[in-house]
C-alpha atoms as a PDB file:
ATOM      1  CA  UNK A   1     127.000 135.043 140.260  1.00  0.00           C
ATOM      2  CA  UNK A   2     128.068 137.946 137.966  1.00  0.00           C
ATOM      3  CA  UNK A   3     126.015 140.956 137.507  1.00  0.00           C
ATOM      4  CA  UNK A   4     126.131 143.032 134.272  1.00  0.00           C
ATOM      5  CA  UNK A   5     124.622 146.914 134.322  1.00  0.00           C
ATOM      6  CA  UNK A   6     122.521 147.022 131.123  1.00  0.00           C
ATOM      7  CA  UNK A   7     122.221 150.710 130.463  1.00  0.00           C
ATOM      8  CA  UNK A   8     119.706 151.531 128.050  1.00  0.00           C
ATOM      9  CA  UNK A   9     120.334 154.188 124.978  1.00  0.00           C
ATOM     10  CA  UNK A  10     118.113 155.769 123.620  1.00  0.00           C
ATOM     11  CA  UNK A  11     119.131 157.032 120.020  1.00  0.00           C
ATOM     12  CA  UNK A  12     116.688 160.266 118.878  1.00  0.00           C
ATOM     13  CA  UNK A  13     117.011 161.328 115.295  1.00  0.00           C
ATOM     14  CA  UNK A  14     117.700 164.986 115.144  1.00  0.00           C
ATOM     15  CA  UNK A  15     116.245 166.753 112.279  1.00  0.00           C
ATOM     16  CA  UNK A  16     118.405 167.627 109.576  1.00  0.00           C
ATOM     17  CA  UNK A  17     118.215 170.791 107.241  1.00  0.00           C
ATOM     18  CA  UNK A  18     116.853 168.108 104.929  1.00  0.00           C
ATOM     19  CA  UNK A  19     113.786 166.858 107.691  1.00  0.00           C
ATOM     20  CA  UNK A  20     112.521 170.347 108.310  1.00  0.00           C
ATOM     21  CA  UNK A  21     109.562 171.586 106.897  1.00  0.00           C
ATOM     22  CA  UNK A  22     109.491 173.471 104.115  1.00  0.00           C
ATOM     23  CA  UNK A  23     106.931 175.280 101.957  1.00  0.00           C
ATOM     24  CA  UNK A  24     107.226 175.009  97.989  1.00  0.00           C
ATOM     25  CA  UNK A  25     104.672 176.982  95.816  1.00  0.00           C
ATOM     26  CA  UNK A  26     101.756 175.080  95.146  1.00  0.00           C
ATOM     27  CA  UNK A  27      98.805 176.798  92.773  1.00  0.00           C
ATOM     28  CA  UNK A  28      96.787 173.717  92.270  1.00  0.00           C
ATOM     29  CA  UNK A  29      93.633 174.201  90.593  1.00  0.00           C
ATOM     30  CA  UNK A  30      91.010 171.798  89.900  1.00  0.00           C
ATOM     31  CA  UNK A  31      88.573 174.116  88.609  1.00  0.00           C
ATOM     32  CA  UNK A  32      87.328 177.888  87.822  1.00  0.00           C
ATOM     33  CA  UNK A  33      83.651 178.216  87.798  1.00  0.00           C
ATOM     34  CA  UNK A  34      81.575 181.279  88.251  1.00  0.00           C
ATOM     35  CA  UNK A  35      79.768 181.776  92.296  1.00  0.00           C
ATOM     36  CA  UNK A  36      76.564 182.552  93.275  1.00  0.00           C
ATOM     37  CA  UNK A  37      77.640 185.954  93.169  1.00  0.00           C
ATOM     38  CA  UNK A  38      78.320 185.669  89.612  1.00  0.00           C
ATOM     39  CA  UNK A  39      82.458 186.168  90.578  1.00  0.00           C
ATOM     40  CA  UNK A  40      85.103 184.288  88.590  1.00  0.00           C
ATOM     41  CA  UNK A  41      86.254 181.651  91.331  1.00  0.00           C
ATOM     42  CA  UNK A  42      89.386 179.148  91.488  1.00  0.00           C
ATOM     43  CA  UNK A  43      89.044 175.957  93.491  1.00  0.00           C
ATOM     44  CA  UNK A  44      92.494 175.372  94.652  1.00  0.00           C
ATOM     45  CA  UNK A  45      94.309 172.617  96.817  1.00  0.00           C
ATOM     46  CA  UNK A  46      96.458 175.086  98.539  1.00  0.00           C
ATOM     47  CA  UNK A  47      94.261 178.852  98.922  1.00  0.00           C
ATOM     48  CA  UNK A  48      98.099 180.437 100.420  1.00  0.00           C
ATOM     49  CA  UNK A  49      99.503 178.864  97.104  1.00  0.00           C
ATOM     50  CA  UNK A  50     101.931 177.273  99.764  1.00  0.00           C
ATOM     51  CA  UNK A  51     102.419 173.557 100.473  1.00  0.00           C
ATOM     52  CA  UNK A  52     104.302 172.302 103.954  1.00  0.00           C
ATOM     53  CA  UNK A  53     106.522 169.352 103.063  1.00  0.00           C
ATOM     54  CA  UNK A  54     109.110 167.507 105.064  1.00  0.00           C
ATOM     55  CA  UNK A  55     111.237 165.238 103.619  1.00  0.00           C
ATOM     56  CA  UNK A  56     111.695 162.193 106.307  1.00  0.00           C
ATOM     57  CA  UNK A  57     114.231 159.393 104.915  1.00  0.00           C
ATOM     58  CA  UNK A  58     113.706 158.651 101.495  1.00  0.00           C
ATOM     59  CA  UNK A  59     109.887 159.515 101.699  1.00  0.00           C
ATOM     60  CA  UNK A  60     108.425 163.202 100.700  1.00  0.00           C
ATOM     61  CA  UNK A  61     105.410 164.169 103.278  1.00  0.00           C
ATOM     62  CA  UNK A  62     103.059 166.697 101.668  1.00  0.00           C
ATOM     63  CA  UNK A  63     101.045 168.603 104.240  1.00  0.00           C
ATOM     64  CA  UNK A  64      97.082 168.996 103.344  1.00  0.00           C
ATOM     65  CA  UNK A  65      94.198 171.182 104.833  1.00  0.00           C
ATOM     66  CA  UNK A  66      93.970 174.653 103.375  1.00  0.00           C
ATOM     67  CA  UNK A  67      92.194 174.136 100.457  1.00  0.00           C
ATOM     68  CA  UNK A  68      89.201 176.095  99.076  1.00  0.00           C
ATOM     69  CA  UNK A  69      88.420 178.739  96.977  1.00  0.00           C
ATOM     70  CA  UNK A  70      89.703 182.107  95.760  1.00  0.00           C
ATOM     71  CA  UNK A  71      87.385 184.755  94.145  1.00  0.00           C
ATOM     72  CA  UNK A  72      89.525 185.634  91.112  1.00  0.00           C
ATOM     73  CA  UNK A  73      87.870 189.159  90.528  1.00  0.00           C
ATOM     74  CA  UNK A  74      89.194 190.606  94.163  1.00  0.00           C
ATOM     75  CA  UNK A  75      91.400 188.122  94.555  1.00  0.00           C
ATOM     76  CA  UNK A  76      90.437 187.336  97.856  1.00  0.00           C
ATOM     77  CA  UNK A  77      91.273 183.389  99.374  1.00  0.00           C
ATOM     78  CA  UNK A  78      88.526 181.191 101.382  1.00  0.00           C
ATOM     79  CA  UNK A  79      90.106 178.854 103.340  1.00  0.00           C
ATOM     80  CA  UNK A  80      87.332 175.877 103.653  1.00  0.00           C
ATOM     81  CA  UNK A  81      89.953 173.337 105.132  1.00  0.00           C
ATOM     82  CA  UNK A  82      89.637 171.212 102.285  1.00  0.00           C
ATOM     83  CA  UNK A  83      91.787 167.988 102.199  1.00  0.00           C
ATOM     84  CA  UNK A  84      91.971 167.654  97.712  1.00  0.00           C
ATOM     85  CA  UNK A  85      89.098 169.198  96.437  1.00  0.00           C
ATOM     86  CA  UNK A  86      87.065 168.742  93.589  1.00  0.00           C
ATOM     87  CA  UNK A  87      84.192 170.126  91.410  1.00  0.00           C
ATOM     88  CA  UNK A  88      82.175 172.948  92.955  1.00  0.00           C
ATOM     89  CA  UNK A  89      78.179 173.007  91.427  1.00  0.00           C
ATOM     90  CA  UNK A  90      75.889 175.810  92.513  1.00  0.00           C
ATOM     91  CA  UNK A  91      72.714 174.006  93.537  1.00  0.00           C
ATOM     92  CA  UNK A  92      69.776 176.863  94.235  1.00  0.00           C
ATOM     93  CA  UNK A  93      71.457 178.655  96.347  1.00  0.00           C
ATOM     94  CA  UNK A  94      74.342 176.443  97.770  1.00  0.00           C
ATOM     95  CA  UNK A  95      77.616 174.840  96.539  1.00  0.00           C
ATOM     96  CA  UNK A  96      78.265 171.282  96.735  1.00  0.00           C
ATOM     97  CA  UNK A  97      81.775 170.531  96.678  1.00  0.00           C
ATOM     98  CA  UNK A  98      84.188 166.862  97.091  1.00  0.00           C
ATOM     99  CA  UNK A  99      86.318 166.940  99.760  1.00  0.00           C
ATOM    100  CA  UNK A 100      87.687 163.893  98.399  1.00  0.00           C
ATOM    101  CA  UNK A 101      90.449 163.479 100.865  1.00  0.00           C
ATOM    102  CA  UNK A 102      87.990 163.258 103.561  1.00  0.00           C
ATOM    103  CA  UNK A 103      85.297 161.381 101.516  1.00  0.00           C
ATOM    104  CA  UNK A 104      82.826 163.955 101.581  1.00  0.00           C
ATOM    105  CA  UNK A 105      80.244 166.738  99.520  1.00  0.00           C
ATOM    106  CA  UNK A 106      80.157 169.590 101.652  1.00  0.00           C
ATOM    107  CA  UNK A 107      77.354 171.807 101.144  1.00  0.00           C
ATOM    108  CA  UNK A 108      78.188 175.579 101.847  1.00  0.00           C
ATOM    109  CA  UNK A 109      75.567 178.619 101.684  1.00  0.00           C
ATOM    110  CA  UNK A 110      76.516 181.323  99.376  1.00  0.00           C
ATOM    111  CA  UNK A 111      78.794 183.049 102.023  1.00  0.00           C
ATOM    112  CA  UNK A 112      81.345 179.729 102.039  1.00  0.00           C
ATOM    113  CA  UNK A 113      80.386 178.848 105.536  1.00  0.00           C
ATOM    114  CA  UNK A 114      79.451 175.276 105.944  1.00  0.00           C
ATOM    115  CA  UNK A 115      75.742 174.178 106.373  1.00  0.00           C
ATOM    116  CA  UNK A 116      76.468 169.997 106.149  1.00  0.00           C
ATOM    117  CA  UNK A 117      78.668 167.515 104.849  1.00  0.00           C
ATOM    118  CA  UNK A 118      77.270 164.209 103.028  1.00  0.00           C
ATOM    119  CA  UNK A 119      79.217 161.217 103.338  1.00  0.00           C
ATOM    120  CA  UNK A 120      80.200 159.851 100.010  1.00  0.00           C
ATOM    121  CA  UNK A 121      81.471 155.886  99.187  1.00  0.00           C
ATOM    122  CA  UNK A 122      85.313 157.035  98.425  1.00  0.00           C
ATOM    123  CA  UNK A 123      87.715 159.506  96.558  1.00  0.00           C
ATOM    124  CA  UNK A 124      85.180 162.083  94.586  1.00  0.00           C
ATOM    125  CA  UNK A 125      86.634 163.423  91.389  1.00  0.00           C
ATOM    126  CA  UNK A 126      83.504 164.609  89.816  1.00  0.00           C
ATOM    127  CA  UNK A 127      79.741 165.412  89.972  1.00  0.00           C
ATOM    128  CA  UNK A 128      77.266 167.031  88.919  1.00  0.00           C
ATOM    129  CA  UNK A 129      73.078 167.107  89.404  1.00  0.00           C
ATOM    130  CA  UNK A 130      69.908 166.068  87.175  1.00  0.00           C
ATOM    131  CA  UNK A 131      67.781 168.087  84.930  1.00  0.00           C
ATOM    132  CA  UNK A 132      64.986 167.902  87.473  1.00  0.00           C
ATOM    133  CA  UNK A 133      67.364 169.180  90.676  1.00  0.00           C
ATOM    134  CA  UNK A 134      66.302 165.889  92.259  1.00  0.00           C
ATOM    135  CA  UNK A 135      69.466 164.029  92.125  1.00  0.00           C
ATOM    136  CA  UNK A 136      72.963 164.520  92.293  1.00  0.00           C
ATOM    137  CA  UNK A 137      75.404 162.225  90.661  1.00  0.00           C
ATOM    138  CA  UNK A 138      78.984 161.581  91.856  1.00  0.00           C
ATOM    139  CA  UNK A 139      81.798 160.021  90.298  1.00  0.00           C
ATOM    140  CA  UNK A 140      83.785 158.094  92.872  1.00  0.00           C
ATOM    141  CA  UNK A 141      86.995 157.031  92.026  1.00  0.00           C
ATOM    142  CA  UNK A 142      89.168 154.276  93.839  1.00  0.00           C
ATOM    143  CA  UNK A 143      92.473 155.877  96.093  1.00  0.00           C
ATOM    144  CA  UNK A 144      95.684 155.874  93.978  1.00  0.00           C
ATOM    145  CA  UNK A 145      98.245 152.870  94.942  1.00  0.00           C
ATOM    146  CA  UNK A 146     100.376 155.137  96.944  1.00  0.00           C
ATOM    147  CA  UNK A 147      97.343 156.732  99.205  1.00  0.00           C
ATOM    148  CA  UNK A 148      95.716 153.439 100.339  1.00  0.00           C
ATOM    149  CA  UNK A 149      96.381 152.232 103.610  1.00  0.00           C
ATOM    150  CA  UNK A 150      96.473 148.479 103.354  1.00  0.00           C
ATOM    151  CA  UNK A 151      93.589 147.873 106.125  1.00  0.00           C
ATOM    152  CA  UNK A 152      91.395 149.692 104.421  1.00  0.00           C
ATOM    153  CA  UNK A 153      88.431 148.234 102.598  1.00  0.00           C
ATOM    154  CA  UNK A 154      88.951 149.766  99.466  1.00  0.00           C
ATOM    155  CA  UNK A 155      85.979 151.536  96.933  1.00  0.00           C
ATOM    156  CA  UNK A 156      86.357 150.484  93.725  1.00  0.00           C
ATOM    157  CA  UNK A 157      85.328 152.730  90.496  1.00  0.00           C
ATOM    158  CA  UNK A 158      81.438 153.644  90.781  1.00  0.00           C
ATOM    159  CA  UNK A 159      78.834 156.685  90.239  1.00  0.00           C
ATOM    160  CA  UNK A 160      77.125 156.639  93.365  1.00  0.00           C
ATOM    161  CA  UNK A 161      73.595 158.543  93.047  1.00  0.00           C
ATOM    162  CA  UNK A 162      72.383 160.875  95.738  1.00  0.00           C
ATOM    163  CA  UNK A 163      69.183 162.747  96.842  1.00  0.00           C
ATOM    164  CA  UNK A 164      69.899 166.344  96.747  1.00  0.00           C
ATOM    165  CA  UNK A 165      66.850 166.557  99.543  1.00  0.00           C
ATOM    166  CA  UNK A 166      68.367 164.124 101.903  1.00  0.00           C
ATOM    167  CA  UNK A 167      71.648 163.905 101.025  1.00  0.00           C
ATOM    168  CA  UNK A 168      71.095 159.857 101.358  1.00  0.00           C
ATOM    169  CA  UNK A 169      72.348 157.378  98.239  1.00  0.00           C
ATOM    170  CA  UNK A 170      69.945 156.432  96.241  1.00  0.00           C
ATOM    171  CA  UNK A 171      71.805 153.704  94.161  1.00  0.00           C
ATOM    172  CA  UNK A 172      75.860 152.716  92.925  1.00  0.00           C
ATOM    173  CA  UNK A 173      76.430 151.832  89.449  1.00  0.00           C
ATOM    174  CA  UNK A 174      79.741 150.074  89.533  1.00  0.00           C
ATOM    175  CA  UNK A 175      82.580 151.116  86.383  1.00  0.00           C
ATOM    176  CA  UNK A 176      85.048 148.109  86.305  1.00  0.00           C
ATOM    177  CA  UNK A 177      88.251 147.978  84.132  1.00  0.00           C
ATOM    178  CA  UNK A 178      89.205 151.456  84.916  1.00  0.00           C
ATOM    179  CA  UNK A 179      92.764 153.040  86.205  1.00  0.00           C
ATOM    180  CA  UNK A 180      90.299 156.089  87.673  1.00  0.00           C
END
């Protein structure tokens, strides 16, 4: 009987320049509107106007997180951790705001810091509320191609209506035949 010594290698890719991080400018805005304080505000993917990427084969990976808002008139960044944002409205005396990456409204007092987050049906883009205050409607749109993991069960095009009391959905209206 012969005996043959298997050694096992194990083969670790080291990063090259090209697999480091790096940070590229990044001033992505989605919207200006004016605060509660009645300051000029950005809403901004990226409040350090910086954006971590590696590249890792042939595939680009874009770092998120650090999104929020920065008051224009002192210029001043809020970092709310945001993951994409989209459309701020000032409701009374709060702002609701998508954190579409994370499928959320969050609701923040008039300081920034966060008093709840409302879970929405997929990738906000827009919203805004009724004439009487009662409701608050959000346009949901389904997660580009290149985003969607293929186990998820995936949101299609909708408005999705919410109570601005509870925070609980009050109906979907479906909008088929539409890219977003």
């Amino acid at each position: 009987e012969q005996f043959r010594l298997r050694t096992a290698v194990t083969v670790r890719s080291v990063p090259s320049e090209q697999d480091a991080p790096k940070e590229i400018d990044r001033f992505h805005c989605n919207q200006l509107f004016s605060g509660i304080d009645r300051n000029l505000y950005a809403l901004v993917h990226h409040v350090s106007g910086k954006q971590s990427i590696t590249q890792f084969a042939q595939k680009i990976l874009k770092r998120q997180g650090n999104g929020g808002v920065i008051n224009l008139e002192s210029g001043k960044g809020v970092q709310l951790g945001l993951h994409a944002p989209h459309t701020v409205r000032v409701i009374g005396d709060e702002y609701w705001l998508f954190d579409s990456g994370k499928m959320t409204i969050n609701v923040y007092d008039s300081s920034w810091n966060l008093d709840r987050r409302i879970s929405i049906a997929g990738w906000g883009r827009g919203g805004d509320i009724s004439r009487d205050f009662t409701r608050y409607f959000s346009g949901i749109s389904a997660k580009r191609r290149r985003y969607r993991d293929t186990s998820e069960n995936e949101t299609g095009n909708l408005l999705q209506i919410l109570s601005v009391a509870t925070g609980q959905c009050l109906g979907e209206i479906p909008i088929p035949r539409i890219e977003q």
